[in-house]
C-alpha atoms as a PDB file:
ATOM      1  CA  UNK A   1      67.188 126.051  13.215  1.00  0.00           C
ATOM      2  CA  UNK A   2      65.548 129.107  14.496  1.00  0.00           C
ATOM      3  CA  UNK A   3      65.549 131.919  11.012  1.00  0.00           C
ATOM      4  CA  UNK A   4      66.823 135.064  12.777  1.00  0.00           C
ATOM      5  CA  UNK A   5      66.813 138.122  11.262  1.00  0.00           C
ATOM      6  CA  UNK A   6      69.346 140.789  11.806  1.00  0.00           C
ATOM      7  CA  UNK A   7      69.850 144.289  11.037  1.00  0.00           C
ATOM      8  CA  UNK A   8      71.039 148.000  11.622  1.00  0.00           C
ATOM      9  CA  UNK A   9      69.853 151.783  11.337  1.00  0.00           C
ATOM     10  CA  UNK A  10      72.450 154.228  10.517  1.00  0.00           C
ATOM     11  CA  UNK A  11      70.265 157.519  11.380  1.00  0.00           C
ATOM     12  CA  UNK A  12      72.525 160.099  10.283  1.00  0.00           C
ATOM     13  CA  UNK A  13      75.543 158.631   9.753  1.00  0.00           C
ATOM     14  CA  UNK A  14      78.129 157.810   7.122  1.00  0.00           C
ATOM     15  CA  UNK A  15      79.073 159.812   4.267  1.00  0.00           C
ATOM     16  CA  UNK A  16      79.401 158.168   0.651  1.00  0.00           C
ATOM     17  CA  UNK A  17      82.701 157.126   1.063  1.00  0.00           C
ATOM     18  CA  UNK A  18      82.205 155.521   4.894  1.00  0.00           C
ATOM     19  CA  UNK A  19      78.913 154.066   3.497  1.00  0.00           C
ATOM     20  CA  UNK A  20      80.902 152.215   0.329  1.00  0.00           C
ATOM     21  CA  UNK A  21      83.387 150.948   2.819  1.00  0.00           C
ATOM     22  CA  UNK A  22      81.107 149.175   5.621  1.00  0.00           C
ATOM     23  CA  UNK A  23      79.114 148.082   2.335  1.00  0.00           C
ATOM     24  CA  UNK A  24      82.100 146.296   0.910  1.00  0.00           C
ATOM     25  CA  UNK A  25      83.114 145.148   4.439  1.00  0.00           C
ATOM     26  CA  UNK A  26      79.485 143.494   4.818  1.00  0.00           C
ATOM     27  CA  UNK A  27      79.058 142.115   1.130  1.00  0.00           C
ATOM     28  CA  UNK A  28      82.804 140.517   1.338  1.00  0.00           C
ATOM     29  CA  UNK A  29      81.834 139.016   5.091  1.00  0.00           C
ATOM     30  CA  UNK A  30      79.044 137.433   3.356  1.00  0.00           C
ATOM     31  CA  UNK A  31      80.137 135.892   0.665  1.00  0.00           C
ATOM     32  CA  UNK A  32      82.980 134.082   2.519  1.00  0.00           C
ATOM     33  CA  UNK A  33      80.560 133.224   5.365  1.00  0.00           C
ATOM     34  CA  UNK A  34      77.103 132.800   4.101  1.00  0.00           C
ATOM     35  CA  UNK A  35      75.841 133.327   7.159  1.00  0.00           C
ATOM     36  CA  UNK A  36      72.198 131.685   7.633  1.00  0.00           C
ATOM     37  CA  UNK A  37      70.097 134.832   8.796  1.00  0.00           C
ATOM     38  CA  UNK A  38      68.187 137.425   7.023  1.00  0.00           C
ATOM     39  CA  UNK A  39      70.306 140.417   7.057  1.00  0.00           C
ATOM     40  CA  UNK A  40      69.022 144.324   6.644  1.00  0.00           C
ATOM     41  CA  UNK A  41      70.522 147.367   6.956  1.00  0.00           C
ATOM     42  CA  UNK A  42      68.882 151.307   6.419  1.00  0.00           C
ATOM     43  CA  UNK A  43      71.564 153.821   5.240  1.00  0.00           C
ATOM     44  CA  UNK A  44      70.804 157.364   5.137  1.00  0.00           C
ATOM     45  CA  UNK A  45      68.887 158.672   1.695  1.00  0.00           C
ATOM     46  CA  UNK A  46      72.321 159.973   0.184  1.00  0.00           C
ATOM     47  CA  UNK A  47      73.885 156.971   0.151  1.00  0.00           C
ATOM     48  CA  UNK A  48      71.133 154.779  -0.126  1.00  0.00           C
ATOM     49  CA  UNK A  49      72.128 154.090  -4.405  1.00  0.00           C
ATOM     50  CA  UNK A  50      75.334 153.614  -3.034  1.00  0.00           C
ATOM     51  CA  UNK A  51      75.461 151.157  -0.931  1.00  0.00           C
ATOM     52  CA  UNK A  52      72.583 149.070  -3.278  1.00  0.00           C
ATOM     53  CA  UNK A  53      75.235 149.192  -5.830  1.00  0.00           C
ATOM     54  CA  UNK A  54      77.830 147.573  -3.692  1.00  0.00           C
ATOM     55  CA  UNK A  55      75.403 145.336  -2.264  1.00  0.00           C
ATOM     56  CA  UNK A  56      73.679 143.619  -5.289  1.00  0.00           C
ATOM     57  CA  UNK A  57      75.240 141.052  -5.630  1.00  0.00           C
ATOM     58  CA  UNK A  58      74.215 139.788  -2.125  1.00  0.00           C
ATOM     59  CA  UNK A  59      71.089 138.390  -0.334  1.00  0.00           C
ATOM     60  CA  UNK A  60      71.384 141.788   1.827  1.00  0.00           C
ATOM     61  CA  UNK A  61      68.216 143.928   2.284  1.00  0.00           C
ATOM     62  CA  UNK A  62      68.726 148.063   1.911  1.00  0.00           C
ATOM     63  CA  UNK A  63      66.141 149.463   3.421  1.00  0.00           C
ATOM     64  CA  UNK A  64      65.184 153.362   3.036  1.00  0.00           C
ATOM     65  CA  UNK A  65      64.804 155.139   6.695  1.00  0.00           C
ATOM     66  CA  UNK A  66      61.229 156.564   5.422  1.00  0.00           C
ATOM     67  CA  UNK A  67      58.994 157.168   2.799  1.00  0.00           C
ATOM     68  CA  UNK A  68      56.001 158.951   1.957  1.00  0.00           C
ATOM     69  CA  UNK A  69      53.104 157.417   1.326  1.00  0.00           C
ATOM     70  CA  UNK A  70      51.900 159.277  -2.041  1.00  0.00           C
ATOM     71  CA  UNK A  71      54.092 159.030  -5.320  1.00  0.00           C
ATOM     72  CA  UNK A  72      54.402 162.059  -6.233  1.00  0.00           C
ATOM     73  CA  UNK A  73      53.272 165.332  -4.531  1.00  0.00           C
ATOM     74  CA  UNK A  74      54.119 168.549  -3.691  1.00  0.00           C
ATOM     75  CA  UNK A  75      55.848 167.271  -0.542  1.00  0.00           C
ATOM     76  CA  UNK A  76      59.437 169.083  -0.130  1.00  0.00           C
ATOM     77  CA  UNK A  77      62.046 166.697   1.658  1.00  0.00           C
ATOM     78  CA  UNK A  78      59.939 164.034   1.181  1.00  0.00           C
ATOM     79  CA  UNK A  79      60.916 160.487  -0.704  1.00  0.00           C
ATOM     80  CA  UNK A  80      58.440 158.491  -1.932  1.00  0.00           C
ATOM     81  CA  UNK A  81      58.096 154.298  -2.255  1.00  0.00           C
ATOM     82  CA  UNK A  82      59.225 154.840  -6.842  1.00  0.00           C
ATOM     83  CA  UNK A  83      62.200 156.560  -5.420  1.00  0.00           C
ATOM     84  CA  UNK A  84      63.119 154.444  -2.952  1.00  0.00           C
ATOM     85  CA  UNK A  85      63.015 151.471  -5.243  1.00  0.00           C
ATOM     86  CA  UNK A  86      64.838 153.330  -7.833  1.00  0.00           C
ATOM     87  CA  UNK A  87      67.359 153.781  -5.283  1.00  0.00           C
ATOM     88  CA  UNK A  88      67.921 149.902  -5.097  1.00  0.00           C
ATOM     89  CA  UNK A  89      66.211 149.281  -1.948  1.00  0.00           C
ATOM     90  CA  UNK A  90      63.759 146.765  -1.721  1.00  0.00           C
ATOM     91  CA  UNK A  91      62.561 147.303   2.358  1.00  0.00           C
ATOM     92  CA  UNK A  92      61.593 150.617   4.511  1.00  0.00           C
ATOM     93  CA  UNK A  93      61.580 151.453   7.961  1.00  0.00           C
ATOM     94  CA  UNK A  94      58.297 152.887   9.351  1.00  0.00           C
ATOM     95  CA  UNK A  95      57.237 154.682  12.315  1.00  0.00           C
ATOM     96  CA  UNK A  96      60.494 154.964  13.947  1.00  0.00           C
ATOM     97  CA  UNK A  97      60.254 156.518  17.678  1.00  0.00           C
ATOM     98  CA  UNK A  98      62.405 159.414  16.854  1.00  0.00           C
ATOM     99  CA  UNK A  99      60.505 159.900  13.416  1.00  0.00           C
ATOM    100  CA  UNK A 100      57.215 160.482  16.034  1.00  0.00           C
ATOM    101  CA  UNK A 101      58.691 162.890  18.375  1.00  0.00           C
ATOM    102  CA  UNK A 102      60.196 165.342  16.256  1.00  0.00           C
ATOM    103  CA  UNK A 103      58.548 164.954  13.024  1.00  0.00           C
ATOM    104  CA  UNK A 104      55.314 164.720  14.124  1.00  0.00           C
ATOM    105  CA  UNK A 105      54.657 161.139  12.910  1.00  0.00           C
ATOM    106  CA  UNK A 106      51.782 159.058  14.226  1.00  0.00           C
ATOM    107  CA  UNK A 107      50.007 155.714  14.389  1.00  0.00           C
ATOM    108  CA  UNK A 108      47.568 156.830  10.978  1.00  0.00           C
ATOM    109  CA  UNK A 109      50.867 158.029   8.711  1.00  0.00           C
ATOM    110  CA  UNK A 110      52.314 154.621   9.472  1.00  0.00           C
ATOM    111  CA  UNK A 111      49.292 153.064   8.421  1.00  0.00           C
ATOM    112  CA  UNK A 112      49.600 155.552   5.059  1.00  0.00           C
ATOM    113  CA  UNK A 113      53.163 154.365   4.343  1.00  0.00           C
ATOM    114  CA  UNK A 114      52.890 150.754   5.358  1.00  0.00           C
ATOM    115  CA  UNK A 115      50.221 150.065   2.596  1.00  0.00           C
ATOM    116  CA  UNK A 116      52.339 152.338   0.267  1.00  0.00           C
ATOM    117  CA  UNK A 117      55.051 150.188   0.660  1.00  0.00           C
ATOM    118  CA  UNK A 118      53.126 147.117   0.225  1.00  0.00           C
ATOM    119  CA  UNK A 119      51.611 148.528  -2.805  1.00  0.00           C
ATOM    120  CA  UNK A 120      55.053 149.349  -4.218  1.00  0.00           C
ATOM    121  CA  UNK A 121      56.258 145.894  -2.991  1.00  0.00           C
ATOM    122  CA  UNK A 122      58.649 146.862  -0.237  1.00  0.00           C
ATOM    123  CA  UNK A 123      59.245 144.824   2.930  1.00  0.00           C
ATOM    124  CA  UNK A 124      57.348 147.085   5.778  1.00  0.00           C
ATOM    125  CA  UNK A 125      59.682 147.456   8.997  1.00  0.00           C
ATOM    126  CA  UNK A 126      57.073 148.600  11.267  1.00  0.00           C
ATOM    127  CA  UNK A 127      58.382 149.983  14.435  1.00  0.00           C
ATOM    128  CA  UNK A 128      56.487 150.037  17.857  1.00  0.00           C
ATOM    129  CA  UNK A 129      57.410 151.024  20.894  1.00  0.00           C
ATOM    130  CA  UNK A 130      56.067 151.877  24.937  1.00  0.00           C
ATOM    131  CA  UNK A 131      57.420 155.546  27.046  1.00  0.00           C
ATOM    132  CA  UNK A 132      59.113 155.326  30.204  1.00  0.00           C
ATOM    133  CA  UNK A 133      56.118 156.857  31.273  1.00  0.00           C
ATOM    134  CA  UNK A 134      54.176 153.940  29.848  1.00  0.00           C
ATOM    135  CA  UNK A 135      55.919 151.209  30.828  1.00  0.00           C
ATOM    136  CA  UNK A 136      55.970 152.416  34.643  1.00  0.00           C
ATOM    137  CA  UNK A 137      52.255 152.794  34.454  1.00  0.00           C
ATOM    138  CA  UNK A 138      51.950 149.155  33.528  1.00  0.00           C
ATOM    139  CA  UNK A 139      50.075 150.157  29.681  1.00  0.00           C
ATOM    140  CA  UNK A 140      52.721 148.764  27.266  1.00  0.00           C
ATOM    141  CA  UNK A 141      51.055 146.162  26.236  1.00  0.00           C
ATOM    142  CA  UNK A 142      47.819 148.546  25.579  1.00  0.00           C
ATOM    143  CA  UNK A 143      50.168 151.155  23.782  1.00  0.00           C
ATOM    144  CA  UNK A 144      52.042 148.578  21.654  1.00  0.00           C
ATOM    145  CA  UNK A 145      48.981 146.526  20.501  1.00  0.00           C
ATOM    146  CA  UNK A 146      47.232 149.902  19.925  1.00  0.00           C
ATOM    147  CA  UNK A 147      50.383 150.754  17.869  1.00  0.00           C
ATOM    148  CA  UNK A 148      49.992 147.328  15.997  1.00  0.00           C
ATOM    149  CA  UNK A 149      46.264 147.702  15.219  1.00  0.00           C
ATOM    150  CA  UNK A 150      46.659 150.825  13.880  1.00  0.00           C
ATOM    151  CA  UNK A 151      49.662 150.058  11.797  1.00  0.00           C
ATOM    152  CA  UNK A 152      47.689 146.762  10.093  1.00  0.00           C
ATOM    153  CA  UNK A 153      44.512 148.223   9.646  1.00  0.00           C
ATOM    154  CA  UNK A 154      43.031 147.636   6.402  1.00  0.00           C
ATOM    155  CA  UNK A 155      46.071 145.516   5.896  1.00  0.00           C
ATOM    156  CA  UNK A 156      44.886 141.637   4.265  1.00  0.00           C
ATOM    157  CA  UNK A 157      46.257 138.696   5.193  1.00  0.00           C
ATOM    158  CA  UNK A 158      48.203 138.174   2.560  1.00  0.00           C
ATOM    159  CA  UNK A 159      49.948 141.569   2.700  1.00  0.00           C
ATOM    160  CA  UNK A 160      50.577 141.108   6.416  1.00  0.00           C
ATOM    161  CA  UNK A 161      52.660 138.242   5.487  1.00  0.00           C
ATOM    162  CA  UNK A 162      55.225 140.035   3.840  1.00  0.00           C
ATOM    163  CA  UNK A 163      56.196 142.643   6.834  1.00  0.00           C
ATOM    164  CA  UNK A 164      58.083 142.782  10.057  1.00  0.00           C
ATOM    165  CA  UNK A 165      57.254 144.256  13.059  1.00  0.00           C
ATOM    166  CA  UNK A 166      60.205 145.362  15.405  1.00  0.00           C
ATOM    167  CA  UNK A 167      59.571 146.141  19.475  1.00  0.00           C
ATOM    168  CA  UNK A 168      61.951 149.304  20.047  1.00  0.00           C
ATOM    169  CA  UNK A 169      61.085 150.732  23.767  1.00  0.00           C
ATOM    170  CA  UNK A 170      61.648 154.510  23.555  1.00  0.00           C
ATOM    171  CA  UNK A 171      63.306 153.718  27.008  1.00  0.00           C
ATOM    172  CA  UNK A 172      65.796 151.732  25.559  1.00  0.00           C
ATOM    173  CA  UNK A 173      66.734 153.849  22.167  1.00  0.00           C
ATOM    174  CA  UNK A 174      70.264 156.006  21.881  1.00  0.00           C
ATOM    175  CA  UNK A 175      73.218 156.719  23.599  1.00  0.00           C
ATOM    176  CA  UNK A 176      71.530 156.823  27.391  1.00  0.00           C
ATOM    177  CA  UNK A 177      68.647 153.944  26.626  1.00  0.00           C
ATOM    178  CA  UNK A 178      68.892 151.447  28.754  1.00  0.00           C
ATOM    179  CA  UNK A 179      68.546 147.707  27.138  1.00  0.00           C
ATOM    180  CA  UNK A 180      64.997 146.318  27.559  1.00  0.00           C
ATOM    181  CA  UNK A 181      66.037 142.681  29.783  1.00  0.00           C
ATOM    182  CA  UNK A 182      65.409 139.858  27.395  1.00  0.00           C
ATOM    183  CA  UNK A 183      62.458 138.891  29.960  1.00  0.00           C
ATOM    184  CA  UNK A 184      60.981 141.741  29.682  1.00  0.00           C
ATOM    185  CA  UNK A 185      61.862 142.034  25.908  1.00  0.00           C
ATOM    186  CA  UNK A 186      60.295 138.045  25.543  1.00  0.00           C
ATOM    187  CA  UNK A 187      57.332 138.729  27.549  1.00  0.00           C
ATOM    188  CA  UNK A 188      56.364 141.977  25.592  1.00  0.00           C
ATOM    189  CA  UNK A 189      56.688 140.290  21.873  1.00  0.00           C
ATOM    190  CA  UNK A 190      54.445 137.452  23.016  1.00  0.00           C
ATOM    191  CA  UNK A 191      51.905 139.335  23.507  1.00  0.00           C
ATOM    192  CA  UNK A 192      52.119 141.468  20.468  1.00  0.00           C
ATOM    193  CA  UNK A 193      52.175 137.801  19.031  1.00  0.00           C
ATOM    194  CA  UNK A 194      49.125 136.873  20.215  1.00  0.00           C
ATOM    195  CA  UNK A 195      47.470 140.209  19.040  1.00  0.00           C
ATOM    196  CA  UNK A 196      48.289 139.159  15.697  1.00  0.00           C
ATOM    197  CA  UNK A 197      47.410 135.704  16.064  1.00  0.00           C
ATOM    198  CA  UNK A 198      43.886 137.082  17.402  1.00  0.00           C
ATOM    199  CA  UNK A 199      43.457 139.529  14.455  1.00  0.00           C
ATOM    200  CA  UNK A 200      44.794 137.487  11.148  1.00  0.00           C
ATOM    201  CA  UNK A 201      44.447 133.884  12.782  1.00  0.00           C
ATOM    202  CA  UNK A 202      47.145 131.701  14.423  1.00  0.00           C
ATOM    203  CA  UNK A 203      48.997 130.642  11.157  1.00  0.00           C
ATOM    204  CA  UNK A 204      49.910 134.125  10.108  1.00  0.00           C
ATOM    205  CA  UNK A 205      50.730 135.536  13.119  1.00  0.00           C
ATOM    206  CA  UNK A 206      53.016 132.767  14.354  1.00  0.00           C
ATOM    207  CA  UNK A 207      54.878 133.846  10.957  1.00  0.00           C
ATOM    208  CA  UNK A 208      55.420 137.645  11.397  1.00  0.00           C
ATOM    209  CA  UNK A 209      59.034 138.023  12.289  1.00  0.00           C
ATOM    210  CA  UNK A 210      59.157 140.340  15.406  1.00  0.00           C
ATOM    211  CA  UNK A 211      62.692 141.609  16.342  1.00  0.00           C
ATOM    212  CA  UNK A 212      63.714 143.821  19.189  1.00  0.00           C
ATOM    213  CA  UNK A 213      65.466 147.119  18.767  1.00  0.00           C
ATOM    214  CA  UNK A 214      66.832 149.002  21.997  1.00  0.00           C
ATOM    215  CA  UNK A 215      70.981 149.458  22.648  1.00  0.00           C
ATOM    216  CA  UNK A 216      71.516 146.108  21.352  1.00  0.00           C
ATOM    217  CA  UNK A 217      75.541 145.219  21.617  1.00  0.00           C
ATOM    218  CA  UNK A 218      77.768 142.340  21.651  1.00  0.00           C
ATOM    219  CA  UNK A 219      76.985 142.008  25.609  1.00  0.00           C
ATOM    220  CA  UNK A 220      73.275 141.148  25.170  1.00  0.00           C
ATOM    221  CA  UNK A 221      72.895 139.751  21.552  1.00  0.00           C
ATOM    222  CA  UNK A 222      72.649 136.275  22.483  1.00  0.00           C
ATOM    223  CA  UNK A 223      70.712 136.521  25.567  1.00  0.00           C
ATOM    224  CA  UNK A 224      67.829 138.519  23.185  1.00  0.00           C
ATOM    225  CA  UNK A 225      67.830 136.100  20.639  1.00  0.00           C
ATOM    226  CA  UNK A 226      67.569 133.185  23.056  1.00  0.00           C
ATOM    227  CA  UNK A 227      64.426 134.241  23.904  1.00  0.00           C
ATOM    228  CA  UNK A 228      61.523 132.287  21.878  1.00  0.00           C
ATOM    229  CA  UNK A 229      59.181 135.320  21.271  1.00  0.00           C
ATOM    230  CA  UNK A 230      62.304 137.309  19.501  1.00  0.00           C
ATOM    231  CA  UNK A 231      63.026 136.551  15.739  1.00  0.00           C
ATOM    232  CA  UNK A 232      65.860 138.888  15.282  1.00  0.00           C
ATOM    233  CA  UNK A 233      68.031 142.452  16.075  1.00  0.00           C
ATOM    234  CA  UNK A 234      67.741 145.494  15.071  1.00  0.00           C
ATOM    235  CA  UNK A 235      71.009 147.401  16.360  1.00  0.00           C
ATOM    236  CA  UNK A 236      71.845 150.700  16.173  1.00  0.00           C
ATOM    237  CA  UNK A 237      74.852 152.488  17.495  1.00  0.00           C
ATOM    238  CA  UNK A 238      76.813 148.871  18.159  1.00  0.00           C
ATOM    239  CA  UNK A 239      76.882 148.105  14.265  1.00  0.00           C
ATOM    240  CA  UNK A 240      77.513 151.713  13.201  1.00  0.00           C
ATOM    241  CA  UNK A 241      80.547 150.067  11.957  1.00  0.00           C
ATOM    242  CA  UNK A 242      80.851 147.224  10.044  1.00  0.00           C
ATOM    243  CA  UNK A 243      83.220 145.254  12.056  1.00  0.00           C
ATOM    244  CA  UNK A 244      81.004 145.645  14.701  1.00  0.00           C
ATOM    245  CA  UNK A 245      77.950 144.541  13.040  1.00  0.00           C
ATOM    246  CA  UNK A 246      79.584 141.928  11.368  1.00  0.00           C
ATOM    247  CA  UNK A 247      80.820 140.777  15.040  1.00  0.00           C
ATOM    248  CA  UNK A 248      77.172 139.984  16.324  1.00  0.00           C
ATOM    249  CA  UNK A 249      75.602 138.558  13.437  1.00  0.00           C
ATOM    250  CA  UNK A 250      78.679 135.889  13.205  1.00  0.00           C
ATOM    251  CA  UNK A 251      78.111 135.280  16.947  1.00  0.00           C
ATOM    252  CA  UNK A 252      74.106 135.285  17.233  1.00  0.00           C
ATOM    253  CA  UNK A 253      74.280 132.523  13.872  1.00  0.00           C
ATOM    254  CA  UNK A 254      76.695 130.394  15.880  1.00  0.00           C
ATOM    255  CA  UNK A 255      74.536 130.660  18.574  1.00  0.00           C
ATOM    256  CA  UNK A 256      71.310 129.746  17.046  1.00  0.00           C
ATOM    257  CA  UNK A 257      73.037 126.921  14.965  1.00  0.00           C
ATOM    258  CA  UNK A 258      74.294 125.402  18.208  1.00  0.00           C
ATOM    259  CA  UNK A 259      70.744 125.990  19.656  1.00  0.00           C
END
């Protein structure tokens, strides 16, 4: 059976209380269910302790939004990999479109906080992703492998193994993205595939999960995950709450079980 994984990104939502809720929601759907896919979710900072806490006693990753990549510095705002751990998470999001455009991100600060993270021993969720502008001038796959290169670089083999990479189209991100077709979607991770397969050799990158990200919902779930070049979700607005998210990952494990 195909290992899927699947997961969400809050943004900036849910207050302590919401947060505890959807957490006890998830963690009671999964011990009933035991559902056979690697499951994530990234809650704001402020409730990030939280919803560890109500979490721990399941296989469910908590994954901080963003880090910096030094310790400690005079960095106001800023949260660094020992406080993200102390925090109870144990995975961090990286490089996140909207963390480029209006933070002034780029491809060498993902770099910094992907070998923080690895450093600190937290699952990298390295996010890449192609402009409308981009993907209508035919470059994607030049942006995204760009994107990739950058991200790894300086990254060993053996460190590579322990991240994820996740293809989220700027195109297809918030409340007016449009959904990437699974095609499309399929076609673009295989060839991020065979970047890594070129630069750490064909074992390790056949093992890299890569998971799309872009207005997943209940509608296209299956249809993504179908695809053999996509290893899991990562949804945003359509697992805000946890009935929803709970929804898709009990139909995309039926599906792959059947499949």
């Amino acid at each position: 059976m195909k290992k899927v994984w699947i997961g969400t990104g809050w943004k900036m939502n849910h207050l302590l209380a919401e947060a505890r809720e959807y957490a006890q929601k998830l963690n009671s759907f999964i011990q009933q269910e035991k559902p056979q896919a690697s499951i994530f979710i990234c809650p704001p900072f402020t409730a990030l302790s939280a919803v560890a806490q109500e979490l721990k006693s399941s296989p469910v990753h908590i994954a901080s939004q963003n880090i910096h990549w030094l310790d400690r510095a005079a960095a106001t705002g800023e949260i660094s990999p020992l406080m993200v751990k102390d925090a109870g998470a144990d995975m961090v999001e990286i490089g996140h479109s909207e963390r480029k455009a209006a933070f002034g991100e780029n491809d060498l600060t993902v770099n910094l906080k992907v070998k923080a993270a690895l450093q600190h021993e937290l699952i990298p969720l390295i996010c890449v992703g192609d402009s409308a502008f981009e993907k209508e001038n035919g470059v994607s796959q030049e942006t995204l492998i760009k994107q990739v290169k950058i991200a790894l670089h300086g990254i060993s083999p053996e460190e590579v193994s322990r991240l994820i990479l996740a293809y989220e189209p700027v195109w297809a991100i918030g409340e007016s993205g449009v959904p990437a077709t699974p095609e499309f979607a399929n076609s673009i991770q295989q060839q991020i595939r065979n970047s890594l397969c070129v630069m750490f050799g064909e074992t390790i990158g056949k093992s890299i999960p890569i998971l799309y990200g872009g207005s997943v919902n209940q509608d296209n779930a299956l249809a993504l995950i179908a695809q053999p070049s996509i290893d899991g979700l990562f949804i945003g607005r359509a697992a805000w709450k946890a009935d929803g998210f709970i929804s898709i990952i009990r139909s995309v494990v039926e599906f792959v079980h059947k499949n």
